[in-house]
N, C-alpha and C. Protein backbone atom coordinates (compact mmCIF):
# COMPACT_ATOMS: atom_id res chain seq x y z
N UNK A 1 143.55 50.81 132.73
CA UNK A 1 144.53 51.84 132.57
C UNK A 1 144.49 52.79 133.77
N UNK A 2 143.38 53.19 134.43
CA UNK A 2 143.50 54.08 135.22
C UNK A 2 144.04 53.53 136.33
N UNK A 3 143.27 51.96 136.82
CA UNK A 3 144.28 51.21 137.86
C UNK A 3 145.76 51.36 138.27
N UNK A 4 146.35 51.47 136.80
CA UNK A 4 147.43 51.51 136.63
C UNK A 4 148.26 52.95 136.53
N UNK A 5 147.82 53.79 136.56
CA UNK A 5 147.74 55.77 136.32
C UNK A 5 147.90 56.03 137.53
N UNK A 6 146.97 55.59 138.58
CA UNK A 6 146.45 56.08 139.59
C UNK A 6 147.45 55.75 140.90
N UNK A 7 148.35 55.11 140.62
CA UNK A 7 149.37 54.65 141.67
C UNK A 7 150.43 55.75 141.65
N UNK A 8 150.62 56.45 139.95
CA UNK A 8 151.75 57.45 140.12
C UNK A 8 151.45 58.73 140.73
N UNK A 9 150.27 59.16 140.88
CA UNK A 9 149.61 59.97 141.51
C UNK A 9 149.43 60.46 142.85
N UNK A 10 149.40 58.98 143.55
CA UNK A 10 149.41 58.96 145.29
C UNK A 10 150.54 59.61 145.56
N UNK A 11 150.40 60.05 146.93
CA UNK A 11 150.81 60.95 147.86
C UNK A 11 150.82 59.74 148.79
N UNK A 12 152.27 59.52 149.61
CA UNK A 12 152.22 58.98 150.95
C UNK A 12 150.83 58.90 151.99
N UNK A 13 149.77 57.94 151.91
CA UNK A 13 148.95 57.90 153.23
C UNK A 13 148.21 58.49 152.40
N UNK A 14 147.82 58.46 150.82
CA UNK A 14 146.69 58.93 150.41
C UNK A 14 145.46 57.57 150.03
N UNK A 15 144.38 57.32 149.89
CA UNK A 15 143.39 56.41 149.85
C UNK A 15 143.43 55.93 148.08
N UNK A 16 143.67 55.23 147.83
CA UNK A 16 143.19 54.64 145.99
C UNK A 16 141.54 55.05 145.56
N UNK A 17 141.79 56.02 144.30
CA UNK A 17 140.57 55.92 144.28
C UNK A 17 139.71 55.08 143.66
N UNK A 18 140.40 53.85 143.28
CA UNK A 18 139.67 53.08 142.64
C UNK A 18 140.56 51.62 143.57
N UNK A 19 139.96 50.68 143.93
CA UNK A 19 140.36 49.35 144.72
C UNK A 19 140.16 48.21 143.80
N UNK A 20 139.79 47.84 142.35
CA UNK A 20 139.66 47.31 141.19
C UNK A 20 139.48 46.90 139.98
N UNK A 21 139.28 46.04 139.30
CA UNK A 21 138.55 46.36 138.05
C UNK A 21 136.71 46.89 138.40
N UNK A 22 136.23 45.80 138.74
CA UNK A 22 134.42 46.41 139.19
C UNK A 22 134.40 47.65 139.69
N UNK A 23 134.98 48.06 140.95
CA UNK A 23 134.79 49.55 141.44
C UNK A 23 135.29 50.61 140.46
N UNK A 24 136.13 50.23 139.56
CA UNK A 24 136.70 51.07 138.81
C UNK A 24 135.68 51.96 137.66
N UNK A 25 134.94 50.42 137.24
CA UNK A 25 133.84 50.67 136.39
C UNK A 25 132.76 51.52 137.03
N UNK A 26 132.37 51.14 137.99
CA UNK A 26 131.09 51.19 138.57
C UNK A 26 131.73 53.62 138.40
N UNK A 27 133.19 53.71 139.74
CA UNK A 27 132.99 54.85 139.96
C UNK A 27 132.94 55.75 138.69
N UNK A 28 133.63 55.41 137.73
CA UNK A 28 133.87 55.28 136.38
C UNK A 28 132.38 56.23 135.82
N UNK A 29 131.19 54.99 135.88
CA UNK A 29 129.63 55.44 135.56
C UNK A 29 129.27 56.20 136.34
N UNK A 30 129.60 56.48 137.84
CA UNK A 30 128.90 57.48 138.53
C UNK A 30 128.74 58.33 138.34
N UNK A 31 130.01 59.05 138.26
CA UNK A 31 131.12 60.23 138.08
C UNK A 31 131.26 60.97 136.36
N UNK A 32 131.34 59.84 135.24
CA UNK A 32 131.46 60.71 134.27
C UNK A 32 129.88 59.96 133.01
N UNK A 33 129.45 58.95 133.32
CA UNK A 33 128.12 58.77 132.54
C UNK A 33 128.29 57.53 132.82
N UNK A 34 126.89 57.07 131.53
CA UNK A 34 127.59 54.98 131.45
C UNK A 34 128.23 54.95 130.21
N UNK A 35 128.65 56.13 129.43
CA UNK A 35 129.47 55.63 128.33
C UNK A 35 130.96 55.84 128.27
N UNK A 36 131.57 56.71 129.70
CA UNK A 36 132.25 56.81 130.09
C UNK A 36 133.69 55.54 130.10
N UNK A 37 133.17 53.95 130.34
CA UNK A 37 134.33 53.14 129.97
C UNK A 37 135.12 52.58 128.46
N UNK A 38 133.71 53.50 127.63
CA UNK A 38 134.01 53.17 126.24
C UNK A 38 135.00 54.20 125.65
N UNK A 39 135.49 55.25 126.33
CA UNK A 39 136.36 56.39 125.70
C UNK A 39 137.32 55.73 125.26
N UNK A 40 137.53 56.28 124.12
CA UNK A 40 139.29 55.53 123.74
C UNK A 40 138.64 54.22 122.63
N UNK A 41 137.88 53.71 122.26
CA UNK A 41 137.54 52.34 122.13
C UNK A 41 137.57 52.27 120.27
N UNK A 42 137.25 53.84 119.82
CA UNK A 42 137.60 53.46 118.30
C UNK A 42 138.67 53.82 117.93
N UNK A 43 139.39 53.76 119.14
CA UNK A 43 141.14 54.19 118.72
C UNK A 43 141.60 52.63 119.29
N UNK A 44 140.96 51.74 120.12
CA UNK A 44 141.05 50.80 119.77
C UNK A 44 140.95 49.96 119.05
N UNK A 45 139.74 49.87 118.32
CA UNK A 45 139.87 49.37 117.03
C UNK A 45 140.31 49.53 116.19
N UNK A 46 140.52 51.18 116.27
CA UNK A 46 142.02 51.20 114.87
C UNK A 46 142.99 50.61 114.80
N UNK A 47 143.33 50.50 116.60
CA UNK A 47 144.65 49.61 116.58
C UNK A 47 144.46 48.31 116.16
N UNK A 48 143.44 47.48 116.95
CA UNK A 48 143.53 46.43 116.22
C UNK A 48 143.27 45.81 115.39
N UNK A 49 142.21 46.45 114.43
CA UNK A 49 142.21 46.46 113.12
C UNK A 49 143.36 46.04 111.59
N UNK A 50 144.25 47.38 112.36
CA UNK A 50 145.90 48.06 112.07
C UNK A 50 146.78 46.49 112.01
N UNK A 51 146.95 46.30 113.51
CA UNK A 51 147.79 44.94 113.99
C UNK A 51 147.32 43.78 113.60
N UNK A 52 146.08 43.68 113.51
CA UNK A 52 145.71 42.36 113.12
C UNK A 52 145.82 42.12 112.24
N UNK A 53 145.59 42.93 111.04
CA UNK A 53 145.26 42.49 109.56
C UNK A 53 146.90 42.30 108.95
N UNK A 54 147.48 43.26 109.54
CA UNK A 54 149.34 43.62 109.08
C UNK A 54 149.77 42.06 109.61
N UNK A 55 149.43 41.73 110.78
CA UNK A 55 150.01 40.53 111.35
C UNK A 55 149.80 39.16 110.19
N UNK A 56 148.68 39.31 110.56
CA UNK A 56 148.01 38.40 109.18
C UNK A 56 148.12 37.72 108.41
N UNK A 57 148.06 39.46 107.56
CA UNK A 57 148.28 39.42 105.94
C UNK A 57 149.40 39.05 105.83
N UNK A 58 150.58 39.46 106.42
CA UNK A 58 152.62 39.69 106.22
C UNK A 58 152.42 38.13 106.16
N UNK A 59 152.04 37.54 107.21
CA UNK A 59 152.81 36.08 107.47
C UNK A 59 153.08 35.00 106.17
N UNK A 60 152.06 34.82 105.87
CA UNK A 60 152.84 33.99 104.23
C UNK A 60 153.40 34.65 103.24
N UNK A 61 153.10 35.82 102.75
CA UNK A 61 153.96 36.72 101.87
C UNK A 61 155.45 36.96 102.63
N UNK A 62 155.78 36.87 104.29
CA UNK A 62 157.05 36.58 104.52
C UNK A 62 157.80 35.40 104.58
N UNK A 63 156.94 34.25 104.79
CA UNK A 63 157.33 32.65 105.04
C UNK A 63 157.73 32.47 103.64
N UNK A 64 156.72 32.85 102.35
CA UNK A 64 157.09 32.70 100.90
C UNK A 64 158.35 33.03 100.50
N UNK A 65 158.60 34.16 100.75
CA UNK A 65 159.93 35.10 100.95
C UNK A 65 161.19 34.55 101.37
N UNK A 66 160.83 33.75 102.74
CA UNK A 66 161.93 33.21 103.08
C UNK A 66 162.73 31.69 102.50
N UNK A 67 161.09 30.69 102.43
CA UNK A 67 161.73 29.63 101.83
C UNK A 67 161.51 29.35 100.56
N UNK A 68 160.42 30.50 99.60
CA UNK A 68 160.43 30.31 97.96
C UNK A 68 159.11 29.64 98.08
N UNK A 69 158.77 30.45 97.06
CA UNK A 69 157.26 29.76 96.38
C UNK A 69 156.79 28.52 96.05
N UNK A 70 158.03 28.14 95.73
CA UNK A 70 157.71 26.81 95.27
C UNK A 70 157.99 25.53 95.93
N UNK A 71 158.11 26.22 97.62
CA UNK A 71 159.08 24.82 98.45
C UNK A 71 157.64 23.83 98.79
N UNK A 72 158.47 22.53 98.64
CA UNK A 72 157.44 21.77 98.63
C UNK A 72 157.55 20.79 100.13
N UNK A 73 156.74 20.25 100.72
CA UNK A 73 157.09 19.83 102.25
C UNK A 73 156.22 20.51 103.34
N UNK A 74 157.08 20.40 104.23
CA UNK A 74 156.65 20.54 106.04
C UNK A 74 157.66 21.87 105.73
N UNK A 75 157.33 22.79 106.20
CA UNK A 75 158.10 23.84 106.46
C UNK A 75 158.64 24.37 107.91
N UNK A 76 160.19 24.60 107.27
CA UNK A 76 160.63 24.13 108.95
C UNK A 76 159.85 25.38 110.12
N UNK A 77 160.11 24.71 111.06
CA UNK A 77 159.30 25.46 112.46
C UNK A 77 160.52 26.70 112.66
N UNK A 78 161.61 26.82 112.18
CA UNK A 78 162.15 28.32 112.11
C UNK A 78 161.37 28.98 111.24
N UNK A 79 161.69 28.80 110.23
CA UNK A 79 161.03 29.39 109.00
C UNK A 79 159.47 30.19 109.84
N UNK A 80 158.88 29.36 110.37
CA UNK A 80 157.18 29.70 111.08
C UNK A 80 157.48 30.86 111.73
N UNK A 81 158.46 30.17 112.59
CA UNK A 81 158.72 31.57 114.14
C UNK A 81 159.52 32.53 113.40
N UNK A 82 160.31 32.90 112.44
CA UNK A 82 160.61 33.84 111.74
C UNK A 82 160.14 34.80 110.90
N UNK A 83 158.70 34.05 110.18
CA UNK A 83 157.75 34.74 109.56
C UNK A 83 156.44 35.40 110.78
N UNK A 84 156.25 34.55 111.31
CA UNK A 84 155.57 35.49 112.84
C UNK A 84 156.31 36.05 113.63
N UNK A 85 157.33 36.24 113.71
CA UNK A 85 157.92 37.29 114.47
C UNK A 85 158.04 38.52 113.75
N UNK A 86 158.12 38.63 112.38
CA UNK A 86 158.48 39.71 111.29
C UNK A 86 157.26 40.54 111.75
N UNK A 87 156.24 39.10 111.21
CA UNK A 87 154.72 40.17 110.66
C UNK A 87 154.80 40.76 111.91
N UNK A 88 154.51 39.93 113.07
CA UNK A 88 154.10 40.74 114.25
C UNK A 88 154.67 41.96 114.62
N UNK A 89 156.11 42.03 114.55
CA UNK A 89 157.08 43.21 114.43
C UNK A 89 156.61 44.64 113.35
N UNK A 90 156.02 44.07 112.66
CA UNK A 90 156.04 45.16 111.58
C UNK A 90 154.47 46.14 111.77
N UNK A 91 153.87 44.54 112.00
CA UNK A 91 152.25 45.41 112.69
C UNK A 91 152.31 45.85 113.62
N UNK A 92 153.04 46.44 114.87
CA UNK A 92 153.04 46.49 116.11
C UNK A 92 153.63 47.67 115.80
N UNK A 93 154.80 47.37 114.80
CA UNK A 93 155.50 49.36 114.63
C UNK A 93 154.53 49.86 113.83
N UNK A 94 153.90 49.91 113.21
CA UNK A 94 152.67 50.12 112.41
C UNK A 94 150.87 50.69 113.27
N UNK A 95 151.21 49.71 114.28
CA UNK A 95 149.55 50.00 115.05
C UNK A 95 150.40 51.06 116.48
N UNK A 96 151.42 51.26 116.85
CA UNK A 96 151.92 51.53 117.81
C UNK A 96 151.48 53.14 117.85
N UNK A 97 151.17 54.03 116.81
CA UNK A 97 150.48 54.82 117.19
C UNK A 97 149.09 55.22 117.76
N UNK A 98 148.08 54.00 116.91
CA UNK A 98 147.02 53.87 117.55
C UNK A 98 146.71 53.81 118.83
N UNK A 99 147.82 52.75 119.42
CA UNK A 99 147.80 52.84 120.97
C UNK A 99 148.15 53.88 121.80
N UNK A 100 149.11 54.90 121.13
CA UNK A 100 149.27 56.14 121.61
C UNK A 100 147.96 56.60 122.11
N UNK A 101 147.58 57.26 120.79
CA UNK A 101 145.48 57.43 120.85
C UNK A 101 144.88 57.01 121.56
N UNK A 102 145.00 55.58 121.85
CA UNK A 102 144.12 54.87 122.50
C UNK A 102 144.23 54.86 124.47
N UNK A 103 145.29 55.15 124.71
CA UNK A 103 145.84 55.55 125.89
C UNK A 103 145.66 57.03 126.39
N UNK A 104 146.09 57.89 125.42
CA UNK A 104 145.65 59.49 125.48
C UNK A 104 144.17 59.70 126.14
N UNK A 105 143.18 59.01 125.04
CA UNK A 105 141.72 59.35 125.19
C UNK A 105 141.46 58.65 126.35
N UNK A 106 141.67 57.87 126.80
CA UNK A 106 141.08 56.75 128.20
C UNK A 106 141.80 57.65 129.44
N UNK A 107 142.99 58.33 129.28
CA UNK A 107 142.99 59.25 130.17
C UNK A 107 142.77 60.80 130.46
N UNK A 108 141.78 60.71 129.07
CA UNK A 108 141.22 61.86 129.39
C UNK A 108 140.07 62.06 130.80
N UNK A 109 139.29 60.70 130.58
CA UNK A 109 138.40 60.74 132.12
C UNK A 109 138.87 60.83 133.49
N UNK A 110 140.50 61.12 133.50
CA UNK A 110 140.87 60.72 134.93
C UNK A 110 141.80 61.91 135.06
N UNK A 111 141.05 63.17 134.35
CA UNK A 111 142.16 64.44 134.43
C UNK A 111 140.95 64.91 135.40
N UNK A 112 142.10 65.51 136.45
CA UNK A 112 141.18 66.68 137.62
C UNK A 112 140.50 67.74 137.52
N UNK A 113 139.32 67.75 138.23
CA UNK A 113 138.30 68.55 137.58
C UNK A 113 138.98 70.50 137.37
N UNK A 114 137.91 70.66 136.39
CA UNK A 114 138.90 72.01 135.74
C UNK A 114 139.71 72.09 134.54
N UNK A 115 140.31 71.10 134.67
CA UNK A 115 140.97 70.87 133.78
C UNK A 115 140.69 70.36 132.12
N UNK A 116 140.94 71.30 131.46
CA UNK A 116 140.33 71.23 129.93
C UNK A 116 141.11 70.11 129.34
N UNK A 117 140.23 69.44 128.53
CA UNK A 117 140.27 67.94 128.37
C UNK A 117 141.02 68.93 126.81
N UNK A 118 142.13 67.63 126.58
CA UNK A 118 143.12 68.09 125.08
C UNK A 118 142.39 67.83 123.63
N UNK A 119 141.40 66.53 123.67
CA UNK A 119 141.19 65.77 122.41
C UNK A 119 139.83 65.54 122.35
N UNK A 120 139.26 66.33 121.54
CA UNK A 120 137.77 66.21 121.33
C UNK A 120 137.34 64.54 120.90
N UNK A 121 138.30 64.02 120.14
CA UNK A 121 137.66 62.67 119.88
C UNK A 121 139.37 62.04 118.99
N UNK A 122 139.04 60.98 118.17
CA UNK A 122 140.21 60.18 117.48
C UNK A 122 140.79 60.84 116.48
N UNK A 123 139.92 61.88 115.65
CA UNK A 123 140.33 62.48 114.94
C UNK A 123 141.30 63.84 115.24
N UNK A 124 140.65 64.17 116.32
CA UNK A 124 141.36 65.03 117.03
C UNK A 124 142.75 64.98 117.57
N UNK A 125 142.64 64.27 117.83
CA UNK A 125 144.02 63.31 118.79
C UNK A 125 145.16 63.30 118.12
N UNK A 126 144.65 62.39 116.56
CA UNK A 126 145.72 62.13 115.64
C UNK A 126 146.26 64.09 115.02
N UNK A 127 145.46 64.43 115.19
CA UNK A 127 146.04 65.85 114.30
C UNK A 127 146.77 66.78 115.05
N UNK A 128 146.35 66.68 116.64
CA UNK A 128 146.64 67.20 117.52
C UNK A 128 148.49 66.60 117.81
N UNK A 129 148.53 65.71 117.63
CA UNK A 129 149.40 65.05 118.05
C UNK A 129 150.19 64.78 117.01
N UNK A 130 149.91 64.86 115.70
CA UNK A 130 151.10 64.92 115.05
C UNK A 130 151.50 66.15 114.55
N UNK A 131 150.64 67.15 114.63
CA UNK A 131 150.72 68.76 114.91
C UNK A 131 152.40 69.49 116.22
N UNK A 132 151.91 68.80 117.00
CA UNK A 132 152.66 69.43 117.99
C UNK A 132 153.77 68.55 118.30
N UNK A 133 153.71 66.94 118.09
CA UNK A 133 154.65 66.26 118.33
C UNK A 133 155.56 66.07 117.29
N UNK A 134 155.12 65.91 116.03
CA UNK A 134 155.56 64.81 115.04
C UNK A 134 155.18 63.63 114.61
N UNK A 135 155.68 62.95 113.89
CA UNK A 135 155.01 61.49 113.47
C UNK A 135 155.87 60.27 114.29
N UNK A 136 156.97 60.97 114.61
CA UNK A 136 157.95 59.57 115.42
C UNK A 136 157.97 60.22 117.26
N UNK A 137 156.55 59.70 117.72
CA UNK A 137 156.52 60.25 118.92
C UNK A 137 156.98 59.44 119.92
């Protein structure tokens, strides 16, 4: 993420401060600890926790849905890509806040020094943020 942060930032003829994934890590530990690449990481698992299980769980309770409980056979390959496209759709609008979270906190390590960090932790984040934003952010 910061790889990716760090490009909107430059100034014409300014140096990257990070040149990859390894250096990224490494300046990453120098600079803010060694637990420093894990920020953000149980707002990752919320997410995918969130997405995975929704993805999941939906898919035969939607395939059922579509061709009936009681169909007997090969079930057609629409029917498949229609019931995984749902679930996935529905877990994704569903986990899509987590990733909010999960993006917020990972750039908290790459705010300039001085600067007071917004989100004490996941819990924070979420209250903070649906406090001041709303729930449809």
């Amino acid at each position: 993420m910061r790889l990716q942060i760090q490009g909107q930032r430059l100034k014409t003829g300014d140096i990257p401060k990070y040149k990859g994934l390894f250096d990224t890590v490494l300046v990453m530990i120098k600079e803010e600890g060694f637990r420093s690449p894990y920020k953000g990481i149980y707002a990752g698992f919320q997410r995918q926790l969130v997405y995975a299980s929704l993805r999941t769980g939906l898919y035969d309770p939607i395939k059922n849905m579509i061709c009936g409980k009681d169909f007997k056979g090969d079930i057609p390959l629409y029917t498949k890509i229609i019931a995984g496209l749902s679930s996935g759709a529905i877990g994704i609008l569903i986990a899509n806040p987590t990733d909010v979270i999960k993006i917020r906190l990972q750039a908290e390590g790459n705010l300039p020094q001085g600067v007071p960090k917004r989100y004490s932790g996941v819990t924070d984040a979420w209250i903070k943020i649906y406090k001041n934003e709303g729930f449809l952010i």
